[in-house]
PDB file of N, CA and C in Angstrom:
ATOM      1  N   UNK A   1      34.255  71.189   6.421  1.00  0.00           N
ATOM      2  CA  UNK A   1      34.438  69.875   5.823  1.00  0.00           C
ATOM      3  C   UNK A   1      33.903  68.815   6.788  1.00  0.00           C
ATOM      4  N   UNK A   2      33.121  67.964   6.568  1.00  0.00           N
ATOM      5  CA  UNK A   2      32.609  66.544   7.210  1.00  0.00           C
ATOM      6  C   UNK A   2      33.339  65.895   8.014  1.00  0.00           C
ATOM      7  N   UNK A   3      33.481  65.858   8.937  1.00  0.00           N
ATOM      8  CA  UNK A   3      34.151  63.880   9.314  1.00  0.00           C
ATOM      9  C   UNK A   3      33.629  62.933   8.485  1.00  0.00           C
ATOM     10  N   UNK A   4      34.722  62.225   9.303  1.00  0.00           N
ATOM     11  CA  UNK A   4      34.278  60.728   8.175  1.00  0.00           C
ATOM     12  C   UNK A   4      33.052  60.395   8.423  1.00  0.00           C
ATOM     13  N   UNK A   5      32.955  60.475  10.347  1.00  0.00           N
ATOM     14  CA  UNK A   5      32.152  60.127  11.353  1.00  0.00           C
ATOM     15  C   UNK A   5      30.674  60.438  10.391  1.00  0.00           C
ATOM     16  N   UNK A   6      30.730  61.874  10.294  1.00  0.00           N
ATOM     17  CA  UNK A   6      29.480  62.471   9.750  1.00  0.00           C
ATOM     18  C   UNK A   6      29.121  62.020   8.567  1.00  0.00           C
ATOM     19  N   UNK A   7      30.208  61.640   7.448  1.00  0.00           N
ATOM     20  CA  UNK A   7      30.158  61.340   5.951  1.00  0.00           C
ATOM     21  C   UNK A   7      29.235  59.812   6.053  1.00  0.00           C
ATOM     22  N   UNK A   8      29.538  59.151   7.124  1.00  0.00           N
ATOM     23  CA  UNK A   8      28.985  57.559   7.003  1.00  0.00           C
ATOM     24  C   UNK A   8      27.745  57.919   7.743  1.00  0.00           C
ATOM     25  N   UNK A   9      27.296  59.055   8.633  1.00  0.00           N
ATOM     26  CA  UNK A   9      26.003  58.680   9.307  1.00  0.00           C
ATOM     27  C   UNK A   9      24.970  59.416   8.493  1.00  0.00           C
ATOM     28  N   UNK A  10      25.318  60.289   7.390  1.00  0.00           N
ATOM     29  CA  UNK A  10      24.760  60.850   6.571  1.00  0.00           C
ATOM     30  C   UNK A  10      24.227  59.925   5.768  1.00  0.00           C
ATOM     31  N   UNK A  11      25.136  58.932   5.171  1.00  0.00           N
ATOM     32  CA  UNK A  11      24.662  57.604   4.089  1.00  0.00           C
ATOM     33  C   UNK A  11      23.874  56.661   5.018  1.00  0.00           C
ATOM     34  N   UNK A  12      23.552  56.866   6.278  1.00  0.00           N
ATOM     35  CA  UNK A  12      22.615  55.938   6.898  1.00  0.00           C
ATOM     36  C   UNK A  12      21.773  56.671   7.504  1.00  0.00           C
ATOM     37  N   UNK A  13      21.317  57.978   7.033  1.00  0.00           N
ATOM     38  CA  UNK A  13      19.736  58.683   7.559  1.00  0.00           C
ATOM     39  C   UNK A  13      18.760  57.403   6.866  1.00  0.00           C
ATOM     40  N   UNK A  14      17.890  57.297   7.702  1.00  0.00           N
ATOM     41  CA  UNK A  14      16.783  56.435   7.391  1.00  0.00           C
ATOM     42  C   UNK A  14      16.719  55.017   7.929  1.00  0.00           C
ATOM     43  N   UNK A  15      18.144  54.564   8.446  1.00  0.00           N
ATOM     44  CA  UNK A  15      18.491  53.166   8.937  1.00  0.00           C
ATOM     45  C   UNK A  15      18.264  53.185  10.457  1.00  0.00           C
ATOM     46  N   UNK A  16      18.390  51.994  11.172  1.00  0.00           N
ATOM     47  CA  UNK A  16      17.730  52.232  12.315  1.00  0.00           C
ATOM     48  C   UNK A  16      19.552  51.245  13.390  1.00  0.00           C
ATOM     49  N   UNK A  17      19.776  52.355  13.706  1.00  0.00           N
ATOM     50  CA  UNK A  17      21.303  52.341  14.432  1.00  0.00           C
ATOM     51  C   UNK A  17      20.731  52.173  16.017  1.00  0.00           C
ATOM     52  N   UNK A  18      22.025  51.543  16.669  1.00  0.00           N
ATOM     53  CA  UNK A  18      22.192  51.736  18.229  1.00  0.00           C
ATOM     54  C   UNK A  18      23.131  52.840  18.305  1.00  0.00           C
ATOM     55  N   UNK A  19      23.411  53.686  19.128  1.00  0.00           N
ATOM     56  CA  UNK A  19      24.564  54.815  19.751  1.00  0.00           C
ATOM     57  C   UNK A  19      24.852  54.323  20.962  1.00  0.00           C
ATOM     58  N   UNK A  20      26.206  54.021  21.702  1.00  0.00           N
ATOM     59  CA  UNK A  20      26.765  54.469  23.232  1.00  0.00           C
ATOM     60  C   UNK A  20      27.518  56.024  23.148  1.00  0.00           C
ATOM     61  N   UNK A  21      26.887  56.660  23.972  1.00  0.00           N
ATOM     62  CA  UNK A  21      27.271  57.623  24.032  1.00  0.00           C
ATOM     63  C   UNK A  21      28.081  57.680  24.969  1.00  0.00           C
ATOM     64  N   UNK A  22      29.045  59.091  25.762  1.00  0.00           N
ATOM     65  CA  UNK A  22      29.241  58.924  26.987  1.00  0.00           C
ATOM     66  C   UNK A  22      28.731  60.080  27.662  1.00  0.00           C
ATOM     67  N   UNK A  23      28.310  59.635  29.038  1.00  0.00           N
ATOM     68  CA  UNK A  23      27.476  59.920  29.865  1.00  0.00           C
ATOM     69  C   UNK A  23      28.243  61.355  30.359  1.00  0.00           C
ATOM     70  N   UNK A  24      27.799  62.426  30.460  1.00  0.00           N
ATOM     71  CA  UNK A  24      28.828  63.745  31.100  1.00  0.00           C
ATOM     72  C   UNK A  24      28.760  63.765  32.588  1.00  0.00           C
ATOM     73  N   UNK A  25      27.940  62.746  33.325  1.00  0.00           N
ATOM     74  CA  UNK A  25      27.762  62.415  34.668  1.00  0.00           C
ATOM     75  C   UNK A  25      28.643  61.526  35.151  1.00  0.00           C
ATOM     76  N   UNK A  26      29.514  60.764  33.903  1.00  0.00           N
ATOM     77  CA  UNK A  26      30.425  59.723  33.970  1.00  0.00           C
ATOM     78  C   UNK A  26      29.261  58.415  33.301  1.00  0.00           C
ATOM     79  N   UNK A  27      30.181  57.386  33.289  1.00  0.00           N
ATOM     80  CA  UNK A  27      29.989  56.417  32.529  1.00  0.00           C
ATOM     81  C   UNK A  27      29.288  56.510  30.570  1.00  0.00           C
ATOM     82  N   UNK A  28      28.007  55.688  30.866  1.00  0.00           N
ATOM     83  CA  UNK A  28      27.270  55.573  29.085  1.00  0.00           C
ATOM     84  C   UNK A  28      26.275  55.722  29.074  1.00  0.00           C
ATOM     85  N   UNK A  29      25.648  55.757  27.854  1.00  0.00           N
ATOM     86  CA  UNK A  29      24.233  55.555  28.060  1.00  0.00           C
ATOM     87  C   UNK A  29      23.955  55.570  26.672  1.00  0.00           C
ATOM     88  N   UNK A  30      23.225  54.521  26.237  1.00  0.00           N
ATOM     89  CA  UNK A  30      22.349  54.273  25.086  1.00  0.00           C
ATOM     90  C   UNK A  30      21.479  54.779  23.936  1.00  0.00           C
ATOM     91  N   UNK A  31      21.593  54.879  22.843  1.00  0.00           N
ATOM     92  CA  UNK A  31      20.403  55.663  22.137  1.00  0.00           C
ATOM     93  C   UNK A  31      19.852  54.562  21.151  1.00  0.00           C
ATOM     94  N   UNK A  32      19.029  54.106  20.047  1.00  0.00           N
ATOM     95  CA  UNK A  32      18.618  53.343  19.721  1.00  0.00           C
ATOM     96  C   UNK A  32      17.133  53.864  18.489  1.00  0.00           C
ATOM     97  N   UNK A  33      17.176  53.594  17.495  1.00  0.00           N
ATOM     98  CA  UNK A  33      16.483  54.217  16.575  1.00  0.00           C
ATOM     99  C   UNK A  33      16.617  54.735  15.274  1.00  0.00           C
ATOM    100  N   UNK A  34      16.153  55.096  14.687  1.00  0.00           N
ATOM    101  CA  UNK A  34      16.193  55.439  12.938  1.00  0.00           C
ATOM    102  C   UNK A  34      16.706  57.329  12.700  1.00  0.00           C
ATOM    103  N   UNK A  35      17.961  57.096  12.371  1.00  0.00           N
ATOM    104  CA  UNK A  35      18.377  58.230  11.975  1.00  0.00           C
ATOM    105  C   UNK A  35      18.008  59.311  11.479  1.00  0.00           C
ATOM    106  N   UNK A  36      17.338  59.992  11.785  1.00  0.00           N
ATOM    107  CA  UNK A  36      16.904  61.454  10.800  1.00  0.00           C
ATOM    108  C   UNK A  36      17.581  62.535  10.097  1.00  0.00           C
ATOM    109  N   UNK A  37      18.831  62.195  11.189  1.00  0.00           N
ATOM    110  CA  UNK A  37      19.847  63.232  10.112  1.00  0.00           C
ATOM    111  C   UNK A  37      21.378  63.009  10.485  1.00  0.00           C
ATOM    112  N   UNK A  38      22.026  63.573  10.219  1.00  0.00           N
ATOM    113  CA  UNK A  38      23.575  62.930  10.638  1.00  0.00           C
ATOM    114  C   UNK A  38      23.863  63.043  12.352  1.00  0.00           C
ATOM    115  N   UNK A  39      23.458  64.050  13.296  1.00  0.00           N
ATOM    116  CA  UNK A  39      23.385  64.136  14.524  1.00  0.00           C
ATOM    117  C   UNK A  39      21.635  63.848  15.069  1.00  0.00           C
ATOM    118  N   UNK A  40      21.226  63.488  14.518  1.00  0.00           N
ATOM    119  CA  UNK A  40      19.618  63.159  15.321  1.00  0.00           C
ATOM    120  C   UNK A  40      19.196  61.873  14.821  1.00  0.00           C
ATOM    121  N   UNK A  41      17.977  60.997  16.005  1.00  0.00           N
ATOM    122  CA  UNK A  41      17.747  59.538  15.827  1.00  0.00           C
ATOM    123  C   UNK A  41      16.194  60.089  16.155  1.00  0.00           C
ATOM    124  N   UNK A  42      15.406  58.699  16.289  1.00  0.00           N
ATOM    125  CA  UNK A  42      13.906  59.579  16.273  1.00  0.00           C
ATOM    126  C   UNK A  42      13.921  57.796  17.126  1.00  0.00           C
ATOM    127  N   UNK A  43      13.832  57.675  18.834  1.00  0.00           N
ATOM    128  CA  UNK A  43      13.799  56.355  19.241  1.00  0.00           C
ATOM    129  C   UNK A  43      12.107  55.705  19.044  1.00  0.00           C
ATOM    130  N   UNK A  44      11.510  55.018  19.332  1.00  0.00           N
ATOM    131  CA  UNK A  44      10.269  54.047  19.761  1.00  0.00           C
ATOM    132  C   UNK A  44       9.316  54.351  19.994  1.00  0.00           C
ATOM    133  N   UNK A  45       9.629  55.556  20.674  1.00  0.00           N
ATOM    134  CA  UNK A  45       8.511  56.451  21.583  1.00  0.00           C
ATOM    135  C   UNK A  45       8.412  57.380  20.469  1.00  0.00           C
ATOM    136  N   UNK A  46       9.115  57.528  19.365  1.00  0.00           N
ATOM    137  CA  UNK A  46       9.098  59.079  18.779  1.00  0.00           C
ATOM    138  C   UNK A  46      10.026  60.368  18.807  1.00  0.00           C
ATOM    139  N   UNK A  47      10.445  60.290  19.982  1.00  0.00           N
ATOM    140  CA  UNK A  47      11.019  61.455  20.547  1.00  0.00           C
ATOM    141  C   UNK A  47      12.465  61.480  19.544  1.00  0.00           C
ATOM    142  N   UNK A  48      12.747  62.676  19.472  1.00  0.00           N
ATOM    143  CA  UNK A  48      13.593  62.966  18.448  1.00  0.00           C
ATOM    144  C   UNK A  48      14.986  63.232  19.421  1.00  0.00           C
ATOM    145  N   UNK A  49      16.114  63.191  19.440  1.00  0.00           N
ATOM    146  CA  UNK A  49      17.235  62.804  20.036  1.00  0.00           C
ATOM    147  C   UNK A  49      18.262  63.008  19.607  1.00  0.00           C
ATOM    148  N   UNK A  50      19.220  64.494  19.932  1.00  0.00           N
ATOM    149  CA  UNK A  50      20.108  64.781  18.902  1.00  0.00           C
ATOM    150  C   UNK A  50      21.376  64.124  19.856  1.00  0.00           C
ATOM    151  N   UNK A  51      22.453  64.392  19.256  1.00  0.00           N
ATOM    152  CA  UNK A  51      23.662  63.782  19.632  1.00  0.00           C
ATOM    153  C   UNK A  51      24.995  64.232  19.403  1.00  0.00           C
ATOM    154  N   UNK A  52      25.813  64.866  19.833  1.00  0.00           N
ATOM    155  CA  UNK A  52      27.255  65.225  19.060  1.00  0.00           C
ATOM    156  C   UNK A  52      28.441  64.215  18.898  1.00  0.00           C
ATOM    157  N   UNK A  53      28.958  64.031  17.583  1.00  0.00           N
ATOM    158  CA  UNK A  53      29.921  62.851  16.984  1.00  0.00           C
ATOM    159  C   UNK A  53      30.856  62.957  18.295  1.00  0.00           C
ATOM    160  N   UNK A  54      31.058  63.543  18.872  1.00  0.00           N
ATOM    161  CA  UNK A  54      32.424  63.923  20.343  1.00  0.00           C
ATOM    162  C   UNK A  54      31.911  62.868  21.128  1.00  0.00           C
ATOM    163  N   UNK A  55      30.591  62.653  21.355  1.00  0.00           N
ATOM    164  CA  UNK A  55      30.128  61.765  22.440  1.00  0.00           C
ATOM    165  C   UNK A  55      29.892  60.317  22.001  1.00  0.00           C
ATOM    166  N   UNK A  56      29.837  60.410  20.974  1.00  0.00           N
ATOM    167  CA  UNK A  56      30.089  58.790  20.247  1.00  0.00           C
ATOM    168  C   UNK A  56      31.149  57.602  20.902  1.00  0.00           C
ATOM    169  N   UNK A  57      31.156  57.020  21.809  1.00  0.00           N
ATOM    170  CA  UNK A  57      31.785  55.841  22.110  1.00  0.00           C
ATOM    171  C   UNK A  57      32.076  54.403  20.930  1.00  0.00           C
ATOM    172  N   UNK A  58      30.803  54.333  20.538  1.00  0.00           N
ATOM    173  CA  UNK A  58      30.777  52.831  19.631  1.00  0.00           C
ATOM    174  C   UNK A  58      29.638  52.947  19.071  1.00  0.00           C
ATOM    175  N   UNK A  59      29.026  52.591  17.789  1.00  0.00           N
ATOM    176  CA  UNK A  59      27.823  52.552  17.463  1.00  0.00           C
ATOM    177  C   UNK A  59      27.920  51.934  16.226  1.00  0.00           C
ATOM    178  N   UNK A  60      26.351  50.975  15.675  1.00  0.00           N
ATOM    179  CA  UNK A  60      26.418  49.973  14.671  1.00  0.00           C
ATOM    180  C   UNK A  60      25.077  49.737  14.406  1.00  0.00           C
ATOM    181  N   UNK A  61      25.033  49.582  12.847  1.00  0.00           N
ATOM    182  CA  UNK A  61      23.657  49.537  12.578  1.00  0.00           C
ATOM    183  C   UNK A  61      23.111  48.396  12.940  1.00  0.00           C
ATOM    184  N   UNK A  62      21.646  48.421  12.985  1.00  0.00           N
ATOM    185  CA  UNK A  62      20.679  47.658  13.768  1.00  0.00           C
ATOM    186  C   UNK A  62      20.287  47.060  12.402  1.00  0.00           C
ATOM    187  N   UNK A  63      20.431  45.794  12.285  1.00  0.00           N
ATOM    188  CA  UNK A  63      20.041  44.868  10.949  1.00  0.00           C
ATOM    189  C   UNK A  63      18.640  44.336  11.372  1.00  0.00           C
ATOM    190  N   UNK A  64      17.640  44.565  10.416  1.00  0.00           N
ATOM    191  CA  UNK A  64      16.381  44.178  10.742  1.00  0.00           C
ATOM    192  C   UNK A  64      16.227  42.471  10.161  1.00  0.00           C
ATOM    193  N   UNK A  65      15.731  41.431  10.647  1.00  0.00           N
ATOM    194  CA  UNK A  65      15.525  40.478  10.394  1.00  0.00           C
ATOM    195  C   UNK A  65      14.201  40.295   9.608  1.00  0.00           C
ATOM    196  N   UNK A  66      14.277  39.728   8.832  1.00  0.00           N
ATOM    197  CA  UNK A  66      12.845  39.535   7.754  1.00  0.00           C
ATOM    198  C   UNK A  66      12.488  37.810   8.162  1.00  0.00           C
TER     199      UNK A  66
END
């Protein structure tokens, strides 16, 4: 069965989100880019970037300005 976590990042494959993750070295660290699937982002450069909902700190979609 889904998390919720997963249920809402599923309805935003294609949107272009920030992630804080947390760092397993200690502290955070950043992800930034268009969702490809409920655990993966695809950042600037391309590079594809998976992620597990456990390491999720805070994250919010990135509203594009027109």
């Amino acid at each position: 069965m889904p998390t919720e976590l997963e249920s809402t990042f599923t309805a935003l494959v294609g949107k272009r989100v920030s992630i804080r993750l947390h760092d397993p070295e200690g502290g955070f660290r950043d992800i930034v880019g268009y969702l490809e699937s409920a655990a993966s982002l695809r950042n600037r450069h391309g590079e594809l970037i998976e992620f597990s909902h456990d390491e999720i700190f805070i994250w919010r979609e990135v509203v594009v300005k027109k």
